[in-house]
Protein backbone atom coordinates (compact mmCIF):
# COMPACT_ATOMS: atom_id res chain seq x y z
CA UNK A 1 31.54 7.13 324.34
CA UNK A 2 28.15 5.11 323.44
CA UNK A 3 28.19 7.03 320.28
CA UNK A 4 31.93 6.45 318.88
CA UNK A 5 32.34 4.15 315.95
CA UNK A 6 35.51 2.55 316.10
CA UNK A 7 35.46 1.47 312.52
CA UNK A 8 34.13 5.46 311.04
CA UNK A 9 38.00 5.55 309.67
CA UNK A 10 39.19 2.29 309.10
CA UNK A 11 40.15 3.67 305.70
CA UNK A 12 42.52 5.65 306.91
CA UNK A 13 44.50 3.37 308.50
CA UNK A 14 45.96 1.84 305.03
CA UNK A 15 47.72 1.74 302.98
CA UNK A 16 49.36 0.07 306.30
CA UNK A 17 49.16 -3.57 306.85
CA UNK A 18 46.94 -5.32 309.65
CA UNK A 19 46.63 -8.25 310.81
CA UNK A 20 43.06 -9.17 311.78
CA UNK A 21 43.59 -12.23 314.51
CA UNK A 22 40.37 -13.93 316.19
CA UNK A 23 39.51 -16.55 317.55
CA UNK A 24 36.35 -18.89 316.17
CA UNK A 25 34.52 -18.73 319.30
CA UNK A 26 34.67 -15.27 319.97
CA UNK A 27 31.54 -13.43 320.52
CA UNK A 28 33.54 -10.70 318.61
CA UNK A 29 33.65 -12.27 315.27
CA UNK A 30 30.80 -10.10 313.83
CA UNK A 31 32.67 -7.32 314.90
CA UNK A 32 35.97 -8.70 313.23
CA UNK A 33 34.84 -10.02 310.04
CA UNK A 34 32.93 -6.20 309.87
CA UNK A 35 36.36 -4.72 309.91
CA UNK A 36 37.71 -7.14 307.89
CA UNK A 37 35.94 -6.45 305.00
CA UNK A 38 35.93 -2.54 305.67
CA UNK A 39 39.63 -2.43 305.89
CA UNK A 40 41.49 -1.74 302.65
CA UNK A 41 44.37 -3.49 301.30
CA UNK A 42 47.00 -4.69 302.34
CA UNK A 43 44.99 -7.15 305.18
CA UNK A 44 45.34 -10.55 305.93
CA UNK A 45 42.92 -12.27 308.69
CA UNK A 46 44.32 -15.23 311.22
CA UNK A 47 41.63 -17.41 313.12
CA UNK A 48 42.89 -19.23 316.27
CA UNK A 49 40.80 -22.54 316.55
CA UNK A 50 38.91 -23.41 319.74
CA UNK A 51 39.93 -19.68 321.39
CA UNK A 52 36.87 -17.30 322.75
CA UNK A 53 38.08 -13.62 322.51
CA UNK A 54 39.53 -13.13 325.91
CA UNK A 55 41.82 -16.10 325.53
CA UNK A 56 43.95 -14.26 323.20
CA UNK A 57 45.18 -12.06 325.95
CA UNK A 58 46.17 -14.79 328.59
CA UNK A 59 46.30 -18.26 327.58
CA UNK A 60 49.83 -18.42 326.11
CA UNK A 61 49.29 -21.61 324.59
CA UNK A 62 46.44 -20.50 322.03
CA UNK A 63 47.91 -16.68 321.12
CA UNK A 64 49.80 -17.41 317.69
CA UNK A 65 53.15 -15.65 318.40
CA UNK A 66 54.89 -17.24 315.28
CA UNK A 67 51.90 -15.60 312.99
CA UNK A 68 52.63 -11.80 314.77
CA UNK A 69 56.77 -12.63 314.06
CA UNK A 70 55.76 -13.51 309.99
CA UNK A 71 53.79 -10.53 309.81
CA UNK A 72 55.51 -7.67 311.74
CA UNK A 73 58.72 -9.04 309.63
CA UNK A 74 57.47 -9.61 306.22
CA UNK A 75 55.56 -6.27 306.58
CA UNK A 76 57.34 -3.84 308.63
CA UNK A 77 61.54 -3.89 307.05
């Protein structure tokens, strides 16, 4: 498990869209902006302000629903 490297096939993943979303105090973001630019096209990146990683799973008021309903529709017809 130590030795698995989530981002070994990143490639493979397009040409499927994702959505990159993180928040600008995440202790992620090295991690994110790493896939971000290893990830192919099509790829689009969303930064929630003032929102540490883990508040993206819980804190309704900070997780940007209307950016996951633009994206899942304008991508996935």
């Amino acid at each position: 498990m130590l030795q698995f490297d989530a981002l070994a096939h990143i490639n493979e993943i397009t040409p499927r869209p994702i959505l990159f979303v993180y928040g600008d105090k995440a202790h992620s973001i090295a991690f994110s902006e790493r896939a971000y630019k290893l990830a192919n096209e099509p790829k689009e990146k969303y930064i929630v302000k003032d929102a540490e990683h883990i508040d993206l799973y819980d804190q309704v008021d900070k997780i940007p629903f209307d950016k996951f309903e633009s994206f899942f529709k304008g991508n996935f017809k």
